[in-house]
Protein backbone atom coordinates (compact mmCIF):
# COMPACT_ATOMS: atom_id res chain seq x y z
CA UNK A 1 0.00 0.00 0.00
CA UNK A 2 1.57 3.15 -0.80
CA UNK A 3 2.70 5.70 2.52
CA UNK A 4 1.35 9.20 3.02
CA UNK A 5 3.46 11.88 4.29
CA UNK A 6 1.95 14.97 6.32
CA UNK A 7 3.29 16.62 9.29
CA UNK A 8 1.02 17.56 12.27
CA UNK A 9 1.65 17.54 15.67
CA UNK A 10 0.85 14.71 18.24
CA UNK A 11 -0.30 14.48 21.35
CA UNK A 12 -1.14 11.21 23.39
CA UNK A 13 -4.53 12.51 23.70
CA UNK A 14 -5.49 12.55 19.79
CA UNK A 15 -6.91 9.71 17.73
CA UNK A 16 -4.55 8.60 15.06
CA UNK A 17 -5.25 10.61 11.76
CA UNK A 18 -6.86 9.24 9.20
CA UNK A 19 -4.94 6.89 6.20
CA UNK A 20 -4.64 9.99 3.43
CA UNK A 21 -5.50 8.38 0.40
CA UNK A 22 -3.11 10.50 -2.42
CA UNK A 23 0.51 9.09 -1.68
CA UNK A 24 1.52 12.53 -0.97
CA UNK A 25 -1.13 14.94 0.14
CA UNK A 26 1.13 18.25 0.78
CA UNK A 27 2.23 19.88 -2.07
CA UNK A 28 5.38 20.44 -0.65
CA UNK A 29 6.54 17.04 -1.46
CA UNK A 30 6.71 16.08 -4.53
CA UNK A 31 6.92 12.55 -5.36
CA UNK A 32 9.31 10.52 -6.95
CA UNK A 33 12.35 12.88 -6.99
CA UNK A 34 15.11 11.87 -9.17
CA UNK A 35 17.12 9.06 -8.31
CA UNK A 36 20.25 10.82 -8.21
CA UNK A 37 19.21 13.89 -6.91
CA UNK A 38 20.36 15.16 -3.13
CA UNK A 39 16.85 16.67 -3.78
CA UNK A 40 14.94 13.31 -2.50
CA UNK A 41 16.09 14.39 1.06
CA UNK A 42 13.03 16.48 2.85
CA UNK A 43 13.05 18.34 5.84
CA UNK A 44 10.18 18.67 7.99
CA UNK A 45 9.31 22.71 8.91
CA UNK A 46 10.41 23.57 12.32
CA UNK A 47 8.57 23.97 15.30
CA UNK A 48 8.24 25.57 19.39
CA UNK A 49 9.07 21.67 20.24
CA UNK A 50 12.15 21.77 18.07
CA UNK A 51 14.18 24.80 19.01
CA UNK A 52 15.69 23.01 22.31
CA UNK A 53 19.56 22.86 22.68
CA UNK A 54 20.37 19.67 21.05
CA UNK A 55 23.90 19.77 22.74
CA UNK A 56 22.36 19.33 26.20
CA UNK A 57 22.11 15.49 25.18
CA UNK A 58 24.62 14.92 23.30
CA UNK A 59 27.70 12.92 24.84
CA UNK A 60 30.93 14.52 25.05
CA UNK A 61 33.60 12.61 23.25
CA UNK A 62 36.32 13.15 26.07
CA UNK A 63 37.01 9.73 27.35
CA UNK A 64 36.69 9.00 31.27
CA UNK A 65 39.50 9.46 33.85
CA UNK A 66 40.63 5.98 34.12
CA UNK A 67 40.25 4.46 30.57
CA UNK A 68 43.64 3.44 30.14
CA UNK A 69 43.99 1.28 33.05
CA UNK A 70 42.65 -1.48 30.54
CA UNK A 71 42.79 -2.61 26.70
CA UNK A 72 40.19 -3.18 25.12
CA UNK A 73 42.26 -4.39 21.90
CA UNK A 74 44.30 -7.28 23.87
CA UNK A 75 41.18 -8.15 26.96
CA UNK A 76 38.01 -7.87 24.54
CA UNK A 77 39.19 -6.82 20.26
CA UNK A 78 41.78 -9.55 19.59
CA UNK A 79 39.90 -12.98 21.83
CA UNK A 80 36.43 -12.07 19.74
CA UNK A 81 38.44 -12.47 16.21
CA UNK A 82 38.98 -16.46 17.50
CA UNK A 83 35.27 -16.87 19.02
CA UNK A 84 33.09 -18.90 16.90
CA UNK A 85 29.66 -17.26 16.18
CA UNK A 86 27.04 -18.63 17.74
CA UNK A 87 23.23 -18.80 17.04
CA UNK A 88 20.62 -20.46 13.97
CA UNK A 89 19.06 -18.68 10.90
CA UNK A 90 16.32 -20.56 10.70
CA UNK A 91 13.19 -19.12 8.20
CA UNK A 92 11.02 -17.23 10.53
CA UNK A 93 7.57 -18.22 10.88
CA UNK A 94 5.69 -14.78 10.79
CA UNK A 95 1.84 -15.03 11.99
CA UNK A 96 -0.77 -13.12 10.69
CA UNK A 97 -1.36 -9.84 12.50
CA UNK A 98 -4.69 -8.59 13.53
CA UNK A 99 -5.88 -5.11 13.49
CA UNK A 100 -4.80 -3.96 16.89
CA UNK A 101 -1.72 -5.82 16.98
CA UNK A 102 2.07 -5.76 16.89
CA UNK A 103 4.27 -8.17 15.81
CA UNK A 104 8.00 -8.04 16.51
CA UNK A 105 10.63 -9.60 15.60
CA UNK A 106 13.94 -8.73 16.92
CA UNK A 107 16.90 -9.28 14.51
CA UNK A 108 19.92 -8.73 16.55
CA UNK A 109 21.46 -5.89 18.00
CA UNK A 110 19.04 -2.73 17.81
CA UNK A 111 17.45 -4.25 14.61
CA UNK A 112 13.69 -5.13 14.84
CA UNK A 113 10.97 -5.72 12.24
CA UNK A 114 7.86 -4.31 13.29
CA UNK A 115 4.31 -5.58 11.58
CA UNK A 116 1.22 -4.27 11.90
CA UNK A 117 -1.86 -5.53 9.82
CA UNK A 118 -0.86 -3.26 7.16
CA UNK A 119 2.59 -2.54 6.86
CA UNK A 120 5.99 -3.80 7.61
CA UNK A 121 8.73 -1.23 9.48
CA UNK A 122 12.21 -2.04 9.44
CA UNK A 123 14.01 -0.63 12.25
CA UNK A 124 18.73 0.18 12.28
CA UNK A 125 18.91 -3.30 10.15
CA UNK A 126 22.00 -5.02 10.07
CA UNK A 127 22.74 -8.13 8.84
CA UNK A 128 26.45 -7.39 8.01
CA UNK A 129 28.92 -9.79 10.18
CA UNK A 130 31.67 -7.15 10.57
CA UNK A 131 31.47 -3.74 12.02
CA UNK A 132 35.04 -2.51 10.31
CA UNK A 133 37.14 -4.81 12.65
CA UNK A 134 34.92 -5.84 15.22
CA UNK A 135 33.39 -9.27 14.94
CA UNK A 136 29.40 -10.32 15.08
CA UNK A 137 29.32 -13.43 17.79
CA UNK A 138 25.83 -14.40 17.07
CA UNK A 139 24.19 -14.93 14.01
CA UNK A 140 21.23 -12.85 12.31
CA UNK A 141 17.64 -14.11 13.72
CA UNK A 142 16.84 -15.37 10.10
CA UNK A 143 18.64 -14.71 6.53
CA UNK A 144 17.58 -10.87 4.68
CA UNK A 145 16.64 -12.89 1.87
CA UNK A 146 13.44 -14.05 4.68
CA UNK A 147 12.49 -10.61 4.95
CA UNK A 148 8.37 -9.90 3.98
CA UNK A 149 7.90 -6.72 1.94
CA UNK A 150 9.28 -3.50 3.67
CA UNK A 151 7.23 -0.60 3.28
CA UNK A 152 9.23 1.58 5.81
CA UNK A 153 12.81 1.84 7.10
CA UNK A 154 13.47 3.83 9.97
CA UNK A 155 17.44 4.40 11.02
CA UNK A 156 18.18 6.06 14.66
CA UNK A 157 21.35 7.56 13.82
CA UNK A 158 24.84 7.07 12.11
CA UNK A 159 26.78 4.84 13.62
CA UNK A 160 27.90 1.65 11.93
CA UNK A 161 25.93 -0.53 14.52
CA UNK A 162 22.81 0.90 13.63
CA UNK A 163 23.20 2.46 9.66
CA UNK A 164 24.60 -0.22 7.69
CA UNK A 165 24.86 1.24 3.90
CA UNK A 166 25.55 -2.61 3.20
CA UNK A 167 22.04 -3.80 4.51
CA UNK A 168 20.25 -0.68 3.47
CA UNK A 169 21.28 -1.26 0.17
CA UNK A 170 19.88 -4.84 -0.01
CA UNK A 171 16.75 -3.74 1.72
CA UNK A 172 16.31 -0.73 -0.56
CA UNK A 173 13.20 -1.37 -2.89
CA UNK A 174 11.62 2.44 -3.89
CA UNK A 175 10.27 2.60 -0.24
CA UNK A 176 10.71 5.52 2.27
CA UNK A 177 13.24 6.04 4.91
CA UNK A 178 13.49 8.21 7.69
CA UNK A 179 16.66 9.53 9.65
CA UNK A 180 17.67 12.22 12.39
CA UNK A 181 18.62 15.84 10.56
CA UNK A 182 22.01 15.91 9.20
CA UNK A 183 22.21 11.65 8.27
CA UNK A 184 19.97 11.68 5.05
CA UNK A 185 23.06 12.58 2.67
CA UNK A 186 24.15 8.60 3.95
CA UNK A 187 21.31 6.96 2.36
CA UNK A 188 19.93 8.88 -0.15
CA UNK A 189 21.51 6.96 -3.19
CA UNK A 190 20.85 3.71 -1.97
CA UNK A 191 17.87 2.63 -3.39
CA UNK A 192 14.95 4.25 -1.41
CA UNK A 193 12.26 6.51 -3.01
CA UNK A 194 12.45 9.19 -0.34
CA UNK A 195 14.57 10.31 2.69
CA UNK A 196 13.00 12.35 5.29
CA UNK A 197 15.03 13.53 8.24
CA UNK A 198 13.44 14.45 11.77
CA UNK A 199 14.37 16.67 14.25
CA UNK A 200 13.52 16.30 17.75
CA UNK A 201 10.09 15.53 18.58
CA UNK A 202 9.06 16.23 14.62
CA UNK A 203 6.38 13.58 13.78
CA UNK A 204 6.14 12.54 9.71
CA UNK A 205 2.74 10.79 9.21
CA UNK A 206 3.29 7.86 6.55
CA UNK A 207 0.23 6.12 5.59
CA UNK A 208 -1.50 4.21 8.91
CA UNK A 209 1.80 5.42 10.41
CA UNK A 210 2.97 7.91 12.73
CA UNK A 211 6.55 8.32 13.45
CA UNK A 212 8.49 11.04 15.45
CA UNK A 213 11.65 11.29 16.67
CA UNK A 214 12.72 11.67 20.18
CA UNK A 215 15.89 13.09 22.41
CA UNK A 216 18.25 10.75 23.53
CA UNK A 217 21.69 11.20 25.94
CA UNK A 218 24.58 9.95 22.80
CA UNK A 219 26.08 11.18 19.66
CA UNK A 220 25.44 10.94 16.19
CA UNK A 221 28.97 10.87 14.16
CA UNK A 222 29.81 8.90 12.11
CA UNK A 223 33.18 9.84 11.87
CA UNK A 224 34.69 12.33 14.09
CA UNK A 225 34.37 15.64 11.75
CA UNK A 226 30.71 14.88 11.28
CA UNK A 227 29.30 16.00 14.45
CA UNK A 228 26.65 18.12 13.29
CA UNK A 229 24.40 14.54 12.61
CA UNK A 230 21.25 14.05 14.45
CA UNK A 231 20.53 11.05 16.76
CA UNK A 232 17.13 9.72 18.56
CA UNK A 233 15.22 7.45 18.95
CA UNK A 234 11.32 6.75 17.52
CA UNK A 235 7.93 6.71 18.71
CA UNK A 236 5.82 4.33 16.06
CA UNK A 237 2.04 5.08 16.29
CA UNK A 238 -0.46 2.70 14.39
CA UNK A 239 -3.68 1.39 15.32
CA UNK A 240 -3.98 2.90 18.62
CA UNK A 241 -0.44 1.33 19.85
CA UNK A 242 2.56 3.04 20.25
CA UNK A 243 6.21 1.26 19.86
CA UNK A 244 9.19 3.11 21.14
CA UNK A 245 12.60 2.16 20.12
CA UNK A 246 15.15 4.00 22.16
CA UNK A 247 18.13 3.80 19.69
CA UNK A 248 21.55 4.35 21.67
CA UNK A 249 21.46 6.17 25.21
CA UNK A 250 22.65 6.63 28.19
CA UNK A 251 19.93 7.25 30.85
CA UNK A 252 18.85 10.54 30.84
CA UNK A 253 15.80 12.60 32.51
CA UNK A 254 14.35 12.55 29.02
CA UNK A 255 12.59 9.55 29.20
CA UNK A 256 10.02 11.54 31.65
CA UNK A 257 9.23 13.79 29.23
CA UNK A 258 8.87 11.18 26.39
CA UNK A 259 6.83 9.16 28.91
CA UNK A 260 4.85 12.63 29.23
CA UNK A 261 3.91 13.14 25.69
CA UNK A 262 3.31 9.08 24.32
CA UNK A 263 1.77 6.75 25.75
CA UNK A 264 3.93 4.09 25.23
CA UNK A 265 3.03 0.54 24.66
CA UNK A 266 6.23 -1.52 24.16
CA UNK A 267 9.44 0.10 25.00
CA UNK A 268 12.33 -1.21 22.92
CA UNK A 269 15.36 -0.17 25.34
CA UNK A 270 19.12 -0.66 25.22
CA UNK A 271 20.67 -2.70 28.03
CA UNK A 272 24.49 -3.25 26.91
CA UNK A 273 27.92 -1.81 25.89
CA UNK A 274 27.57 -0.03 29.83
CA UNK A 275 31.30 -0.77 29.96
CA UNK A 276 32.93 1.28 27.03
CA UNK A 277 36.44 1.16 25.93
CA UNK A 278 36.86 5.13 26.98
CA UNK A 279 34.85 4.72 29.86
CA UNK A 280 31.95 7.43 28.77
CA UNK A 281 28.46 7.16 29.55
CA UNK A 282 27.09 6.31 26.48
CA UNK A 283 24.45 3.55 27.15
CA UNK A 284 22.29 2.36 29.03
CA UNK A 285 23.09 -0.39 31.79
CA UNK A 286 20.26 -2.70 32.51
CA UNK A 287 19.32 -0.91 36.13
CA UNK A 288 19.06 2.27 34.24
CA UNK A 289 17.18 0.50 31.58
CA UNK A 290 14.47 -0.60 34.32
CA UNK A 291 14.51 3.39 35.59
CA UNK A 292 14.18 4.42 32.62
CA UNK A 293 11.35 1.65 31.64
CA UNK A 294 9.76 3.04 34.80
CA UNK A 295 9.70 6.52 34.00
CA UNK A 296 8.14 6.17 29.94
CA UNK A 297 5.44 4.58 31.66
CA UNK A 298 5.29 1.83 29.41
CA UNK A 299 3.77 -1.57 29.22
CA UNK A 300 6.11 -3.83 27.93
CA UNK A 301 9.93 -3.99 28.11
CA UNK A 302 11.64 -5.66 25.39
CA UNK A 303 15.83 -5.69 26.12
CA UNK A 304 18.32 -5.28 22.79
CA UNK A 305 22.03 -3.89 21.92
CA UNK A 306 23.01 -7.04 23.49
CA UNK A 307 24.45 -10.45 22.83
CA UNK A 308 25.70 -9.42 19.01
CA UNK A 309 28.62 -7.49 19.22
CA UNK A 310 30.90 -6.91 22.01
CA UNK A 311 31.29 -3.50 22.16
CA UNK A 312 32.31 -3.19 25.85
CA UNK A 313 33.90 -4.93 28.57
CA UNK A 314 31.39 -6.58 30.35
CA UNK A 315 30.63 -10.39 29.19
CA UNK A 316 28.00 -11.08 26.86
CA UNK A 317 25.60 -12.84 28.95
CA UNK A 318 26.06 -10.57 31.94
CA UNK A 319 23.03 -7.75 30.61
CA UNK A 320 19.84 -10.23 30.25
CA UNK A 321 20.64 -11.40 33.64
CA UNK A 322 21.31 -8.24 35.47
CA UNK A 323 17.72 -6.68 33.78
CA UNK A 324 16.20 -9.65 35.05
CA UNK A 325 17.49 -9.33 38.61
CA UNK A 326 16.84 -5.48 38.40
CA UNK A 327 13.14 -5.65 37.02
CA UNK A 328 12.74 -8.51 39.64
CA UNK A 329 13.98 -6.29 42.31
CA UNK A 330 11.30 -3.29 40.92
CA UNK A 331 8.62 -5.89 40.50
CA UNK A 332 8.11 -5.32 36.70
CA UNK A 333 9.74 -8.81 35.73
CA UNK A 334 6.13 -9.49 34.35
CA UNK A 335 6.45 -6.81 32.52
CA UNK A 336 9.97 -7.82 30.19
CA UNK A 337 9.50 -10.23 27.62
CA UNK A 338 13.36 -11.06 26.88
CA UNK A 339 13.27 -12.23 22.80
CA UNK A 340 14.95 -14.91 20.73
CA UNK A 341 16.69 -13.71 17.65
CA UNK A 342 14.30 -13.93 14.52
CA UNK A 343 11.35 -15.34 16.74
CA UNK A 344 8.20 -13.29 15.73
CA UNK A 345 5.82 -12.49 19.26
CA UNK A 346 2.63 -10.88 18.94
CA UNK A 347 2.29 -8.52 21.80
């Protein structure tokens, strides 16, 4: 089905508009742009809720005090280049979804596929098995090739752990993306019909969908020159339920204020790399992951940015257990439904 694009303004307290039924009902988007074109990139007008400092989230890149007192190249870097990968890519059984439903099916890493009854959202997929020098230990859920129909891809910022021009490429088929400001110019040639970049708390509506873009406490570089690029996280709207997929943070007092203005279904939250080689706070450990559950006021936790990659010093099976123990200790564990790569749930 083809996606709309309008922007409005959301509030928790609003119905979901309407399905628009021209593919593009404001004139100021004109649709298709040329394919090689920098012109296919649109920016949403700015608003009130976008004119905060952006630099009062974002991570400084100065590493911590006592970073050197251990190497991350010989303790962690060098032992993952002889560990075997682990996990099965088996074909994924996907069920059919119900109006009112959500289907998700986490990938690996921060990558999730999102179904509704009427679309399919792709969410920072990766399906490489490198990250530059940096080895995946476990395996993909299920092969790309698996993959239903994408009608949406959604990337939270510019890292190489969450945009992957190799995977975006092979996803690519004419269908929309959306990005933070300042990351479109990494996608725009790659296959997709349109690149819209958010700002802050911008919302794009795309067909049944509504999608904005929240704060969150990282960076967004993709190389160190490049600081000016956006990062965030999303808040998916569709059939009167709301997905949130945090992206990369450390815990912040934003989350209260996203918890203010969504109400917020299934929270899709970071819970690993908490023990960086430079020994910044840059994500989420799983305690802060519970807080920060907690304070969005959401329904369901579902952990990820675990278990793929190791990015940090802490072993790979230490986050699942430590959210666990921490939600226990809250009394939420009810509320955290821990998933199996490339295992669809309906929730």
């Amino acid at each position: 089905m083809p996606l709309a694009a309008n922007c409005c303004s959301l509030h928790p307290s609003k119905k979901l508009c309407v399905t628009p039924v021209a593919p593009y009902r404001s004139p100021e988007v004109p649709i298709p742009f040329p394919k090689k074109s920098r012109r296919n990139i649109v920016r949403q007008a700015s608003s009130d809720d976008t004119a905060t400092d952006k630099r009062s989230t974002r991570v400084r890149l100065r590493p911590g005090s006592d970073w050197r007192k251990r190497n991350f190249l010989t303790e962690v870097l060098i032992p993952t280049l002889f560990t075997k990968r682990s996990g099965d890519r088996a074909r994924p059984l996907f069920p059919k979804v119900d109006a009112g439903q959500l289907c998700i099916t986490w990938i690996g890493h921060a990558s999730f596929l999102i179904q509704t009854h009427e679309v399919n959202v792709l969410i920072d997929p990766l399906w490489s098995m490198w990250l530059k020098v940096i080895k995946r230990l476990k395996q993909p859920g299920f092969h790309i090739h698996h993959l239903p129909s994408i009608d949406l891809v959604l990337v939270t910022h510019a890292h190489f752990d969450h945009l992957d021009r190799r995977t975006l490429r092979r996803v690519a088929a004419d269908q929309p993306i959306v990005v933070p400001l300042g990351v479109g110019n990494l996608v725009h040639r790659l296959g997709f019909n349109i690149v819209h970049e958010l700002d802050e708390w911008q919302l794009i509506e795309l067909g049944p969908l509504k999608i904005s873009l929240t704060p969150a406490h990282h960076w967004g570089a993709r190389f160190l020159a490049d600081s000016h690029r956006g990062f965030g996280g999303f808040v998916i709207a569709a059939d009167g339920r709301t997905v949130f997929h945090c992206g990369d943070s450390a815990y912040f007092p934003g989350f209260k204020e996203i918890g203010k203005r969504y109400k917020i279904d299934i929270a899709l939250l970071p819970i690993g790399a908490y023990d960086p080689p430079l020994a910044r706070e840059v994500h989420m450990n799983p305690e802060e992951a519970v807080q920060a559950f907690i304070e969005l006021g959401a329904k369901t936790l579902v952990p990820m940015h675990y278990g793929t990659f190791r990015l940090s010093f802490e072993p790979m099976d230490e986050p699942p257990q430590r959210l666990l123990t921490a939600a226990r200790a809250r009394g939420i564990e009810d509320k955290v439904v821990v998933m199996t790569e490339g295992k669809p749930v309906v929730l």
